[in-house]
N, C-alpha and C. Protein backbone atom coordinates (compact mmCIF):
# COMPACT_ATOMS: atom_id res chain seq x y z
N UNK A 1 -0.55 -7.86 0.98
CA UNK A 1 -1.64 -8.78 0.75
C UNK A 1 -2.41 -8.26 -0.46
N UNK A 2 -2.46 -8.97 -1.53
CA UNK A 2 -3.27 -8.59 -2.42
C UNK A 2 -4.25 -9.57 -2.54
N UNK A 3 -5.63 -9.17 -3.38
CA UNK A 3 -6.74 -9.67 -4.00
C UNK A 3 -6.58 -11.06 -5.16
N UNK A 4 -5.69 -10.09 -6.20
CA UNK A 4 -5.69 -11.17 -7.35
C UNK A 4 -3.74 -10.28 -8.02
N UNK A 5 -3.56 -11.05 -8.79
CA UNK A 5 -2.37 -10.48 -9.95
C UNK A 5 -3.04 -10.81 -11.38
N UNK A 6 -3.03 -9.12 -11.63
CA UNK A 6 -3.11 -9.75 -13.15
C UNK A 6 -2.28 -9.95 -14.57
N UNK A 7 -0.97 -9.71 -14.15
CA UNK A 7 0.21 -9.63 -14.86
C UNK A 7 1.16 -9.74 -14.48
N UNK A 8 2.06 -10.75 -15.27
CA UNK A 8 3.45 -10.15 -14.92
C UNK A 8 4.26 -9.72 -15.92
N UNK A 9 4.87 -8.38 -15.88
CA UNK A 9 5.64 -7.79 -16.94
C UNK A 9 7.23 -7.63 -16.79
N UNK A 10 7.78 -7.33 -17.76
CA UNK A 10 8.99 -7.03 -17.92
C UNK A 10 9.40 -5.80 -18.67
N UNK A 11 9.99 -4.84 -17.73
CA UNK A 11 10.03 -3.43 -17.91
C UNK A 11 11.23 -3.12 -17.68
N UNK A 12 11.33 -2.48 -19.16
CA UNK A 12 12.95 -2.00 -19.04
C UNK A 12 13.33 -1.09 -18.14
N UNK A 13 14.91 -0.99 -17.57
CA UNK A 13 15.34 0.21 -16.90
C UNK A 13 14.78 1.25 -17.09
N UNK A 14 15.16 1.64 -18.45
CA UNK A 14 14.58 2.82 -19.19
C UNK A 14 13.19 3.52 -19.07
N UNK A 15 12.51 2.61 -18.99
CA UNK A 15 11.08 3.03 -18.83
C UNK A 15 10.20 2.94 -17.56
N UNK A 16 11.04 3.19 -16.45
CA UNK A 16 10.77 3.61 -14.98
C UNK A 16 11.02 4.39 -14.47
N UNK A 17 10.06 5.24 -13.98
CA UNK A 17 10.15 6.72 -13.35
C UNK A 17 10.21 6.38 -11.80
N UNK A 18 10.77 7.28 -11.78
CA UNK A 18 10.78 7.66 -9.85
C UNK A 18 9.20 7.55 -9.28
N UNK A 19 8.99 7.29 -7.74
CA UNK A 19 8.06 7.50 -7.64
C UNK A 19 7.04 8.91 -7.46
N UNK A 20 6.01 9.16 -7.77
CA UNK A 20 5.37 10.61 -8.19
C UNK A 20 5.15 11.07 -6.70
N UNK A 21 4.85 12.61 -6.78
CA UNK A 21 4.92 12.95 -5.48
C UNK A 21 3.34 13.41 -5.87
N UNK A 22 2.70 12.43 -4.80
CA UNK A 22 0.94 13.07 -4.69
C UNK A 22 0.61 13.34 -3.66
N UNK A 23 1.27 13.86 -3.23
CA UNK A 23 0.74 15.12 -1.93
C UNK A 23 0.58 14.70 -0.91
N UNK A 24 0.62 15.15 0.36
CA UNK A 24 0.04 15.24 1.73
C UNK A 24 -1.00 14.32 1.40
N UNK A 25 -1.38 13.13 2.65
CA UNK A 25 -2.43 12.18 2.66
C UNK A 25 -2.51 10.82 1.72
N UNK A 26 -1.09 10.87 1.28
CA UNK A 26 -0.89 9.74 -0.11
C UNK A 26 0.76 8.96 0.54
N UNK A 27 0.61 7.99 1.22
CA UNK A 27 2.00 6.84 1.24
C UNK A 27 2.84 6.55 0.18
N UNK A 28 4.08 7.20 0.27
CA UNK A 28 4.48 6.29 -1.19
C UNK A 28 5.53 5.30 -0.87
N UNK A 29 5.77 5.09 0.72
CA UNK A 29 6.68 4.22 1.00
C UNK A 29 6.97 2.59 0.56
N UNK A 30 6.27 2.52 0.06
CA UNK A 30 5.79 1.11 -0.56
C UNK A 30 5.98 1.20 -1.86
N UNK A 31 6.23 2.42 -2.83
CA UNK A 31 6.37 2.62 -4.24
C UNK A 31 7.89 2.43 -4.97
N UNK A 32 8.28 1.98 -5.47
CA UNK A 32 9.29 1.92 -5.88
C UNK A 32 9.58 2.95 -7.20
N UNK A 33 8.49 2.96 -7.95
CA UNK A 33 8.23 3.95 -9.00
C UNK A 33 7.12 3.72 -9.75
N UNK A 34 7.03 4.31 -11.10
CA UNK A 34 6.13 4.02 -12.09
C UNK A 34 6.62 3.50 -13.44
N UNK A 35 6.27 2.07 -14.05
CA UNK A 35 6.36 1.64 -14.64
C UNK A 35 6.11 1.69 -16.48
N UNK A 36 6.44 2.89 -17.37
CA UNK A 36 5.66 2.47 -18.69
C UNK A 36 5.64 1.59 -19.15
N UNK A 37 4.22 0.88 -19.76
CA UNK A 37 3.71 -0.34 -20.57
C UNK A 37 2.99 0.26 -21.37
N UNK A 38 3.84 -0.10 -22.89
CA UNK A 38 2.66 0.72 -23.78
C UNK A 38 2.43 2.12 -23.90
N UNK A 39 1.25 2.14 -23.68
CA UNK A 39 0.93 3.46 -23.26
C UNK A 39 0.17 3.64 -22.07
N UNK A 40 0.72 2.60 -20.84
CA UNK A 40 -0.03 3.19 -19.74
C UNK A 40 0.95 3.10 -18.68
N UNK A 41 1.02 2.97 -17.54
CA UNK A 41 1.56 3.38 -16.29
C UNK A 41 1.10 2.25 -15.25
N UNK A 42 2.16 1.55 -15.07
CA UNK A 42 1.77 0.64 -13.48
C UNK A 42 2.64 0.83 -12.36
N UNK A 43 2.22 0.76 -11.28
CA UNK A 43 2.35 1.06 -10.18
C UNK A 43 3.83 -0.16 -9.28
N UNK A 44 4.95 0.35 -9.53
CA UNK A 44 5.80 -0.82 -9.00
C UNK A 44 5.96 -0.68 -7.64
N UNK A 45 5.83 -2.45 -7.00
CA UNK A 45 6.15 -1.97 -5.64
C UNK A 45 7.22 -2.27 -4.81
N UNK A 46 7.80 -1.40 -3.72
CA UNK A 46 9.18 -2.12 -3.24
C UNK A 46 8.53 -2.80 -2.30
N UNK A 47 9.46 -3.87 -2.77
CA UNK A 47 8.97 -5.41 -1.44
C UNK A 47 9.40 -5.17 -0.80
N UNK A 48 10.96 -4.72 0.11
CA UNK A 48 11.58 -4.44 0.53
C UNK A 48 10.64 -3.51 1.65
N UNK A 49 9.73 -2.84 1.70
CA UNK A 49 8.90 -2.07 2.47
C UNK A 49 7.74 -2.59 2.74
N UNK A 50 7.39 -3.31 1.69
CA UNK A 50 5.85 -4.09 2.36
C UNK A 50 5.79 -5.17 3.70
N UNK A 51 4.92 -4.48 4.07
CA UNK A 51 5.11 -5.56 5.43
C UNK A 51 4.64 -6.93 5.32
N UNK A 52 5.50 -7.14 6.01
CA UNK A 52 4.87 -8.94 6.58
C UNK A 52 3.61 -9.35 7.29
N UNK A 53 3.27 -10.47 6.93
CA UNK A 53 2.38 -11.06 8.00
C UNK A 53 2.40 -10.58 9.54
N UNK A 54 3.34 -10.34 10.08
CA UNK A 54 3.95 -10.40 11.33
C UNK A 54 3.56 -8.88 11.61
N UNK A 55 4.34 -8.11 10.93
CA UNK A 55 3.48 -6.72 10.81
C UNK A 55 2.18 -6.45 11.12
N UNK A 56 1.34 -7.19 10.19
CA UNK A 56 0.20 -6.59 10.06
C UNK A 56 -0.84 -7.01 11.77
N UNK A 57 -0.42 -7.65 12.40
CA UNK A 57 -1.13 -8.41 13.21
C UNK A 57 -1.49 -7.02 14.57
N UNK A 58 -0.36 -6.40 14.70
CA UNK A 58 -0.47 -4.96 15.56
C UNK A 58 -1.74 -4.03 14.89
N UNK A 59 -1.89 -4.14 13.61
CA UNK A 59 -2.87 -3.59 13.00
C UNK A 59 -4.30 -4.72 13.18
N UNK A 60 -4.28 -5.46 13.10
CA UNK A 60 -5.53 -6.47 13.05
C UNK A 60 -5.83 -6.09 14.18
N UNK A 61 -5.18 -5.63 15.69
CA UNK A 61 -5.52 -5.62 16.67
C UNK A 61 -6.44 -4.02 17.11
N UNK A 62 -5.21 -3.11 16.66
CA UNK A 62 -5.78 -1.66 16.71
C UNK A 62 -7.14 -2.05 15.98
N UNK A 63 -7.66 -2.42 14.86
CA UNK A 63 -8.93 -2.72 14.10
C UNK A 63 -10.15 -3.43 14.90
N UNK A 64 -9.61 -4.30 15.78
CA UNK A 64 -10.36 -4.84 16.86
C UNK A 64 -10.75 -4.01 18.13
N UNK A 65 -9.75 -2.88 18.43
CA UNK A 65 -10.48 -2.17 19.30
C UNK A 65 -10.97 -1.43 18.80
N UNK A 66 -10.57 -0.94 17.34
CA UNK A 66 -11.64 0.70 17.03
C UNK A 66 -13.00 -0.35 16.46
N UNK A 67 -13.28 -1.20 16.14
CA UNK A 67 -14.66 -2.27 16.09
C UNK A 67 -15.45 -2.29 17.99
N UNK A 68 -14.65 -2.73 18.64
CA UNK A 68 -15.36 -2.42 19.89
C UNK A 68 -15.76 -1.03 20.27
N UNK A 69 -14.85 -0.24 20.39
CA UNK A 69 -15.18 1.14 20.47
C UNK A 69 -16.36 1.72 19.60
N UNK A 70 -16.38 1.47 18.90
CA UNK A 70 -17.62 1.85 17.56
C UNK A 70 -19.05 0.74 18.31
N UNK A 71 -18.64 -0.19 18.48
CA UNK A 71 -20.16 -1.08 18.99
C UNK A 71 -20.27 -0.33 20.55
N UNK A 72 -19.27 -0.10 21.39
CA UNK A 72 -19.70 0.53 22.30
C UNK A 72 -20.43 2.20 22.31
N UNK A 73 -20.15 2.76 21.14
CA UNK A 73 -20.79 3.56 20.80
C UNK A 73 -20.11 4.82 21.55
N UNK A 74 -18.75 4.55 21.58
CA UNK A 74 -17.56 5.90 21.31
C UNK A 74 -17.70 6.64 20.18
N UNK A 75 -17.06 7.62 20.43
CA UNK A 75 -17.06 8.76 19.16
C UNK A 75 -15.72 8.47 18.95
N UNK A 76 -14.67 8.69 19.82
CA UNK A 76 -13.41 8.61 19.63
C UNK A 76 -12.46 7.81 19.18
N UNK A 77 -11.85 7.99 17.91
CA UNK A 77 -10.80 6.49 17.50
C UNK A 77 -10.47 6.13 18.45
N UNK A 78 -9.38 4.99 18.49
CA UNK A 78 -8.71 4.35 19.33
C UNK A 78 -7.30 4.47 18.75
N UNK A 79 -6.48 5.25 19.78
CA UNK A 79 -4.52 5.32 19.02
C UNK A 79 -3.99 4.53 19.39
């Protein structure tokens, strides 16, 4: 789910890197690699890993109880 797109490019083979390794606390399952444009770097993503609608709905839910839990005035996430 994104916000907005603000481009669409066309990037040679050549000028795509693997995806970067940024450490412990950083997902890159969704990365396909990094893109040069120019002289900057965009972020490509594998569709192939992004979830679906259908996906996300187990998450909308966990979000609904850690929202109750928080108004009930738990300390503790909800797993």
């Amino acid at each position: 789910v994104v916000d907005a797109v603000n481009a669409v490019l066309e990037i040679a083979a050549g000028d795509i890197e693997p995806p970067p390794s940024f450490g412990a606390g950083v997902r890159t399952e969704f990365i396909q690699g990094m893109g040069k444009v120019d002289d900057r770097f965009v972020i490509l993503l594998d569709l192939d890993n992004i979830m679906s609608a259908k996906d996300l709905v187990p998450l909308e839910e966990r979000q609904a109880l850690e929202d109750e839990a928080e108004e009930a005035g738990s300390p503790e996430p909800v797993h």
